[in-house]
N, C-alpha and C. Protein backbone atom coordinates (compact mmCIF):
# COMPACT_ATOMS: atom_id res chain seq x y z
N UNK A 1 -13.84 -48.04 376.92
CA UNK A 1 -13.84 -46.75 376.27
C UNK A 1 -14.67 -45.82 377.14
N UNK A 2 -13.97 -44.68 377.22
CA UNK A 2 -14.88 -43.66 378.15
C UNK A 2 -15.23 -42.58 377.46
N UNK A 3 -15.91 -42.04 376.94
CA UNK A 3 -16.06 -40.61 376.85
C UNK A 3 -16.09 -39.36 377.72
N UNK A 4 -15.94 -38.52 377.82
CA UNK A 4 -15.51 -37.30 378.43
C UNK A 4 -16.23 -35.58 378.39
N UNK A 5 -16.81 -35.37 378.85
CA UNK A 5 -17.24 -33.82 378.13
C UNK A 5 -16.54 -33.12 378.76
N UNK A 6 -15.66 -32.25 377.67
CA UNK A 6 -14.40 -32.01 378.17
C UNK A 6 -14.55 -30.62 379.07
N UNK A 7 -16.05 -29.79 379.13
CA UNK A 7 -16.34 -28.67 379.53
C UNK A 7 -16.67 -28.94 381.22
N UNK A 8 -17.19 -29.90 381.60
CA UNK A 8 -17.35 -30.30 382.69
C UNK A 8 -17.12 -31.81 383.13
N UNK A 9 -15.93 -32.16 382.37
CA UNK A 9 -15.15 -32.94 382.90
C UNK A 9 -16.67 -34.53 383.46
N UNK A 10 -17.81 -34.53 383.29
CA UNK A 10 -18.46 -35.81 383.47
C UNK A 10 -18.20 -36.58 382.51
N UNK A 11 -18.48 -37.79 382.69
CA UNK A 11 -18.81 -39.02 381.85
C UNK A 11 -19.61 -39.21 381.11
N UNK A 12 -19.81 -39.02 379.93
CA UNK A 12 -21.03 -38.73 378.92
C UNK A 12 -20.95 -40.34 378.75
N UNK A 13 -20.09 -41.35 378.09
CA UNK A 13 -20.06 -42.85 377.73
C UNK A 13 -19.28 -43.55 378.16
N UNK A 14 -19.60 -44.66 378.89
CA UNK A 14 -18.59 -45.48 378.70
C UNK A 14 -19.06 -47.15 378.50
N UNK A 15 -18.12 -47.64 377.87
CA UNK A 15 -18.25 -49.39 377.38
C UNK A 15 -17.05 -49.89 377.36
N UNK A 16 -17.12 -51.38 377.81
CA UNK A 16 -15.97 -52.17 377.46
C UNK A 16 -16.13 -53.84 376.79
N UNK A 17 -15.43 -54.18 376.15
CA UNK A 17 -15.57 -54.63 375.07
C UNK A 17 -13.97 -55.56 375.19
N UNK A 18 -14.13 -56.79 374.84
CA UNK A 18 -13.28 -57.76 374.89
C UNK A 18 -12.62 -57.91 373.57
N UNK A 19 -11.32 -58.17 373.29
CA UNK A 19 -10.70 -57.95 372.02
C UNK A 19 -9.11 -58.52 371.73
N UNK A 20 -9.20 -58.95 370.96
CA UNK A 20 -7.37 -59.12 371.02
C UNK A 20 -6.84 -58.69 370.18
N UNK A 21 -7.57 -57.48 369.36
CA UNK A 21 -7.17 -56.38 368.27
C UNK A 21 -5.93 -55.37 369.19
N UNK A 22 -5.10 -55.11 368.56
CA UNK A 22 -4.42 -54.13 369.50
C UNK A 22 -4.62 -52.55 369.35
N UNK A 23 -5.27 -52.28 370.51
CA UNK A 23 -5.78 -50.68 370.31
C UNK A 23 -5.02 -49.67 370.93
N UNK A 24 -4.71 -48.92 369.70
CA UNK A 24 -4.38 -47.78 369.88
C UNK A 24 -4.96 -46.32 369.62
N UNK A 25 -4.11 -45.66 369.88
CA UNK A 25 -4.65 -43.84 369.23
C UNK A 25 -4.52 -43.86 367.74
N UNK A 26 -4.22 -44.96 366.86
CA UNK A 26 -4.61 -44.41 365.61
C UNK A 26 -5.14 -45.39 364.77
N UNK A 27 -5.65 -46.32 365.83
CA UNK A 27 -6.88 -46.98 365.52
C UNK A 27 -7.83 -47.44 366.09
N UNK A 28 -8.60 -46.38 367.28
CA UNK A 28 -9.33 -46.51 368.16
C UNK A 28 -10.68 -46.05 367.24
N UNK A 29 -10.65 -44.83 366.88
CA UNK A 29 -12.14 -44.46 366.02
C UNK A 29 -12.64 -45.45 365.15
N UNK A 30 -11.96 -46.17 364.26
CA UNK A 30 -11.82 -47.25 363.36
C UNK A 30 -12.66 -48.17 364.17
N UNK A 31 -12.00 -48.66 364.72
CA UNK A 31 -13.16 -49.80 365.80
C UNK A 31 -14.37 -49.62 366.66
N UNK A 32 -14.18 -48.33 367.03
CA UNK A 32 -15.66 -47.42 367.40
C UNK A 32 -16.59 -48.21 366.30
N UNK A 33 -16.33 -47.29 365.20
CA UNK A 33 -17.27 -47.05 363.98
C UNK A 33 -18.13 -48.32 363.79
N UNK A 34 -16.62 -49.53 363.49
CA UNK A 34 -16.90 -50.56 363.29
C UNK A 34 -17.94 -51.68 364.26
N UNK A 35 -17.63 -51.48 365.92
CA UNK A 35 -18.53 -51.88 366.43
C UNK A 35 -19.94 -51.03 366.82
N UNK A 36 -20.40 -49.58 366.42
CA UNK A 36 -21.30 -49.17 366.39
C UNK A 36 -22.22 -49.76 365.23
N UNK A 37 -21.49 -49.37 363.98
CA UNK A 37 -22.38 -50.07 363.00
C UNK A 37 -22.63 -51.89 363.29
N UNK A 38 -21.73 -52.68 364.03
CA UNK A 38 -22.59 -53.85 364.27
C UNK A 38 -23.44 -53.71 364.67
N UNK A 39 -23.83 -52.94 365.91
CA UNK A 39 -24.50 -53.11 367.12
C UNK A 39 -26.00 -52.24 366.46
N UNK A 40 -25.85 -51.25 365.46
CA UNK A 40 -26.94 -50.76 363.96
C UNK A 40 -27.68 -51.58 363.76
N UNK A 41 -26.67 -52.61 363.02
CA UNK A 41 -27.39 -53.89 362.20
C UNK A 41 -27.95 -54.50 363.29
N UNK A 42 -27.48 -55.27 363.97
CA UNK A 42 -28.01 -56.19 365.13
C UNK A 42 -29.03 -55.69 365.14
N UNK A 43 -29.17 -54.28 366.02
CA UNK A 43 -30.44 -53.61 366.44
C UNK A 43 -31.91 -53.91 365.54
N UNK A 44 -31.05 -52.85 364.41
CA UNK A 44 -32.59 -52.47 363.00
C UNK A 44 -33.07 -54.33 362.89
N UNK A 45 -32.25 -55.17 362.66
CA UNK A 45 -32.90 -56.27 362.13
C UNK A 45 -33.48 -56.84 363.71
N UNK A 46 -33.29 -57.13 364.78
CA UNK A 46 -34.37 -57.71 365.72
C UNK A 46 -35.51 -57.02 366.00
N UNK A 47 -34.99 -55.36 365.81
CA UNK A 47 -36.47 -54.80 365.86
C UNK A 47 -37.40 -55.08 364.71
N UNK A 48 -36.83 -55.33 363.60
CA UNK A 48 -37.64 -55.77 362.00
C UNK A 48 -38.66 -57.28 362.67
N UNK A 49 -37.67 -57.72 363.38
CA UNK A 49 -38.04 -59.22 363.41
C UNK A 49 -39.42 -59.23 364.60
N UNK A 50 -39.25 -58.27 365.67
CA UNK A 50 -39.78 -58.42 366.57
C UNK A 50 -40.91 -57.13 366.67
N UNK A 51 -40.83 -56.18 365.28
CA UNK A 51 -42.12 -55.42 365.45
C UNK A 51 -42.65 -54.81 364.31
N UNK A 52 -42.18 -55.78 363.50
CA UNK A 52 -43.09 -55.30 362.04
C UNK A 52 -43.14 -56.69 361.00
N UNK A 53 -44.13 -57.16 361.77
CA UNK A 53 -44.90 -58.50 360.95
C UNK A 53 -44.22 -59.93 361.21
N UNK A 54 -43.14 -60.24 362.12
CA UNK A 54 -42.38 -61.41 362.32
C UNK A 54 -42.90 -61.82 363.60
N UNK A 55 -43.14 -60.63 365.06
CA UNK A 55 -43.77 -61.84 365.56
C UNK A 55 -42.96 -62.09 366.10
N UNK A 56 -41.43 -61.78 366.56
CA UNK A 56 -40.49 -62.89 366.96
C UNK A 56 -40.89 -62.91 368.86
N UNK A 57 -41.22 -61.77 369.46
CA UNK A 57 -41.27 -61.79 370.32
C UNK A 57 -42.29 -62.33 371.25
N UNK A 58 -43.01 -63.02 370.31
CA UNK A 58 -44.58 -63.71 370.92
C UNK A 58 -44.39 -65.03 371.67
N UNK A 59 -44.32 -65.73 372.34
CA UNK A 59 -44.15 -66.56 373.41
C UNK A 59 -44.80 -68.11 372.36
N UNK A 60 -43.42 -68.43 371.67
CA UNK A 60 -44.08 -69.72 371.28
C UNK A 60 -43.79 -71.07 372.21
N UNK A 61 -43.91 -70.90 373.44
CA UNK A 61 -43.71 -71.79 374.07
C UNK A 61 -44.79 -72.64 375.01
N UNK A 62 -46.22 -72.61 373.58
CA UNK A 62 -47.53 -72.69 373.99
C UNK A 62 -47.31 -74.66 373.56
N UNK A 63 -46.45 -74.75 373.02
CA UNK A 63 -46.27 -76.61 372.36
C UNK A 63 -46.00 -77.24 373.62
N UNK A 64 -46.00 -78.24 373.72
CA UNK A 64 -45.67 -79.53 374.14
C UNK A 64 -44.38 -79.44 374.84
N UNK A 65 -43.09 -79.26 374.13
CA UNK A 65 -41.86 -79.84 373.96
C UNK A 65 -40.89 -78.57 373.28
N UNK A 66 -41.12 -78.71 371.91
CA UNK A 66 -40.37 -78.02 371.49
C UNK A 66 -40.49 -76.98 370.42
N UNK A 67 -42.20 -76.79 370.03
CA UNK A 67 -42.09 -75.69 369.65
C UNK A 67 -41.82 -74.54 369.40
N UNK A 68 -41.20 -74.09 370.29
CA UNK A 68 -40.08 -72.63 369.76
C UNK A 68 -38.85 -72.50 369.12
N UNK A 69 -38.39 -74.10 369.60
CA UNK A 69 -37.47 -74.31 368.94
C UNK A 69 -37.94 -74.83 367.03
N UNK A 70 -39.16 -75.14 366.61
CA UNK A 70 -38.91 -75.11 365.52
C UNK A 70 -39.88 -74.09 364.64
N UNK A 71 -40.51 -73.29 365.60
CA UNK A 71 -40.84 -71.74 364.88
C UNK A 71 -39.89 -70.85 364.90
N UNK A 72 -39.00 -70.40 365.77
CA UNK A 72 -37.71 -69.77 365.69
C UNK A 72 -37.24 -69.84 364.26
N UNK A 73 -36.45 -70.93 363.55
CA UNK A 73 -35.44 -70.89 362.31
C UNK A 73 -36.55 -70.65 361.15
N UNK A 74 -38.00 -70.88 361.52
CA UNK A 74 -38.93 -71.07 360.27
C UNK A 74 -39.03 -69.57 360.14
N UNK A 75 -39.05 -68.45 361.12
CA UNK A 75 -39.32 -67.22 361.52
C UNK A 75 -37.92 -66.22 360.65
N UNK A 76 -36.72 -66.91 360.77
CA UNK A 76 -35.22 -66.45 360.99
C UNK A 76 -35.00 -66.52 359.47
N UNK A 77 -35.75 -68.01 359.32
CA UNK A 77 -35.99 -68.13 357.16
C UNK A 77 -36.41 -67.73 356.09
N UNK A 78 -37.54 -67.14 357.17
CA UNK A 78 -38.80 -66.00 356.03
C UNK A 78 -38.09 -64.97 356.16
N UNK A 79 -37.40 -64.33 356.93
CA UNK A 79 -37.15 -62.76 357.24
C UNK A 79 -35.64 -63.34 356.53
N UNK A 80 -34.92 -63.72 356.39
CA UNK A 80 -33.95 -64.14 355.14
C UNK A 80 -34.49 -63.92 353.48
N UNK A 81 -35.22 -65.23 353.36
CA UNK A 81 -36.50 -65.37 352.20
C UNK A 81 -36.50 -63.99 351.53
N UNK A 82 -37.76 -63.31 352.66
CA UNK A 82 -38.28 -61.98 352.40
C UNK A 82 -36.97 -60.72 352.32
N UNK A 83 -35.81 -60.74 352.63
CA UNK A 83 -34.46 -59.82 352.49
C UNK A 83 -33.53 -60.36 351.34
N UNK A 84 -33.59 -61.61 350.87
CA UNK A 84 -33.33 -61.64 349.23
C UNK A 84 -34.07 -61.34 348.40
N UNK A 85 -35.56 -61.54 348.67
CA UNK A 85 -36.52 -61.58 347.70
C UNK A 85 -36.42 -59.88 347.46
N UNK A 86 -36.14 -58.76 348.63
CA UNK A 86 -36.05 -57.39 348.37
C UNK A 86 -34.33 -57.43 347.42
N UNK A 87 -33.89 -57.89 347.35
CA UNK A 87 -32.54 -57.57 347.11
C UNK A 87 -32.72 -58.40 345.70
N UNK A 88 -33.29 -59.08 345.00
CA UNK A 88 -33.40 -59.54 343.34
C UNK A 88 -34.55 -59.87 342.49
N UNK A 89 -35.65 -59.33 343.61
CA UNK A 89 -36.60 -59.87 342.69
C UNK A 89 -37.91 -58.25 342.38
N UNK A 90 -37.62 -58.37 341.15
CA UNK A 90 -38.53 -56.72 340.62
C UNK A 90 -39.70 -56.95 341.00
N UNK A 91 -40.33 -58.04 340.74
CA UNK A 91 -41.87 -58.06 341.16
C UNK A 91 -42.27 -57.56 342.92
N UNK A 92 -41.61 -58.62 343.60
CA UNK A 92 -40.90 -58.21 345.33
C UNK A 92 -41.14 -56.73 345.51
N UNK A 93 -40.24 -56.22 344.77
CA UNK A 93 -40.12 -55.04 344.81
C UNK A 93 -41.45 -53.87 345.28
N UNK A 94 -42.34 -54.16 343.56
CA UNK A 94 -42.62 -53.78 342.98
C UNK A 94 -44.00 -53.60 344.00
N UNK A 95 -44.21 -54.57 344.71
CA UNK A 95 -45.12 -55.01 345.66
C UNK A 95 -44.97 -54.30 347.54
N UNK A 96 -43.54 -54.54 347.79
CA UNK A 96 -43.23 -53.82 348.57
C UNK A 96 -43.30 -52.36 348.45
N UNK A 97 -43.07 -52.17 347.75
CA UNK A 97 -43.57 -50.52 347.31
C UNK A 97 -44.36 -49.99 347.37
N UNK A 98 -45.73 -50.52 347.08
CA UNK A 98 -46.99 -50.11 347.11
C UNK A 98 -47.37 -50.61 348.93
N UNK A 99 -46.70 -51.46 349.47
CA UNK A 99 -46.78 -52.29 350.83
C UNK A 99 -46.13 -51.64 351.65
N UNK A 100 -45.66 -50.36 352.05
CA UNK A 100 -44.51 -50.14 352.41
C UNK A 100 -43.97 -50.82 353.24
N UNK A 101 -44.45 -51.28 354.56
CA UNK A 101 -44.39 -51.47 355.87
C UNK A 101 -44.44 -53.06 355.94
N UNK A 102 -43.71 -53.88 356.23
CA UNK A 102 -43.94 -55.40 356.31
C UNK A 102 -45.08 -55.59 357.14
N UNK A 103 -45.43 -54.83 358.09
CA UNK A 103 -46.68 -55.19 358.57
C UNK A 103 -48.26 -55.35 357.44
N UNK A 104 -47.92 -53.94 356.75
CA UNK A 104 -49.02 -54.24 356.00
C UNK A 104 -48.71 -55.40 355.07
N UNK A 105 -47.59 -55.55 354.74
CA UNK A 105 -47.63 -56.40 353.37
C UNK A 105 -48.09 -57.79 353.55
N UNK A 106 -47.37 -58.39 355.41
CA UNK A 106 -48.35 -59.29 356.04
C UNK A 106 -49.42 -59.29 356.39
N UNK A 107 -50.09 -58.52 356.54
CA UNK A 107 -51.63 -58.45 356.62
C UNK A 107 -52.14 -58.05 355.53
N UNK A 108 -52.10 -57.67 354.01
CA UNK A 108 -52.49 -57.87 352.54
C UNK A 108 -52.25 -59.71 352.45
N UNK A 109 -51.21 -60.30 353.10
CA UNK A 109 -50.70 -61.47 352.50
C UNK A 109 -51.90 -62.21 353.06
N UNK A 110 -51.72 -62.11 354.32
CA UNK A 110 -53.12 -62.88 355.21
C UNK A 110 -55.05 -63.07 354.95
N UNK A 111 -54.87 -61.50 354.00
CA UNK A 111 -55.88 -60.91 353.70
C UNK A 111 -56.41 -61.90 352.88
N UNK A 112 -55.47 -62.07 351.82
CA UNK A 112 -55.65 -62.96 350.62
C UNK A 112 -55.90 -64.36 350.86
């Protein structure tokens, strides 16, 4: 996909992207959308993971063997955990609220 500025004719974007969807002109925006908002989600949640209280990006490869490999899914579980616990539980809530920021709410948690 290229983008175009059509006033001076440069290249404002371009990406390519592997697919066996068949693209056309009247369903090219459609799949835009669709792989922008993946690439949203992807984003917001590794940055969640990797800069507000998860930690993901810290070098656990201080073990023996295989420690990163089993802080990784324990890391991947809480930030699951903690994204249902926002999605059904009022108290959760109720707490995050006053917590705004997962950072603080992990460092109130730690506090305690």
């Amino acid at each position: 996909m290229t983008v175009i500025n059509e006033k001076t004719q440069k290249i404002i974007y371009r990406n390519n992207w592997i697919t066996n969807h068949n693209i056309t002109e009247n369903n090219v925006e459609e799949i835009v959308k669709a792989g922008r908002s993946r690439w949203k989600v992807e984003n917001e949640g590794n940055n969640v993971l990797k800069n507000h209280g998860y930690n993901l990006e810290h070098n656990f490869g201080h073990g023996e063997n295989h420690l990163c490999e089993f802080l990784l899914p324990l890391n991947l579980l809480s930030f699951l955990f903690h994204t249902g616990l926002d999605l059904v539980n009022s108290t959760y809530k109720k707490i995050r609220n006053l917590l705004v920021t997962r950072t603080s709410f992990f460092n109130d948690i730690r506090t305690l």
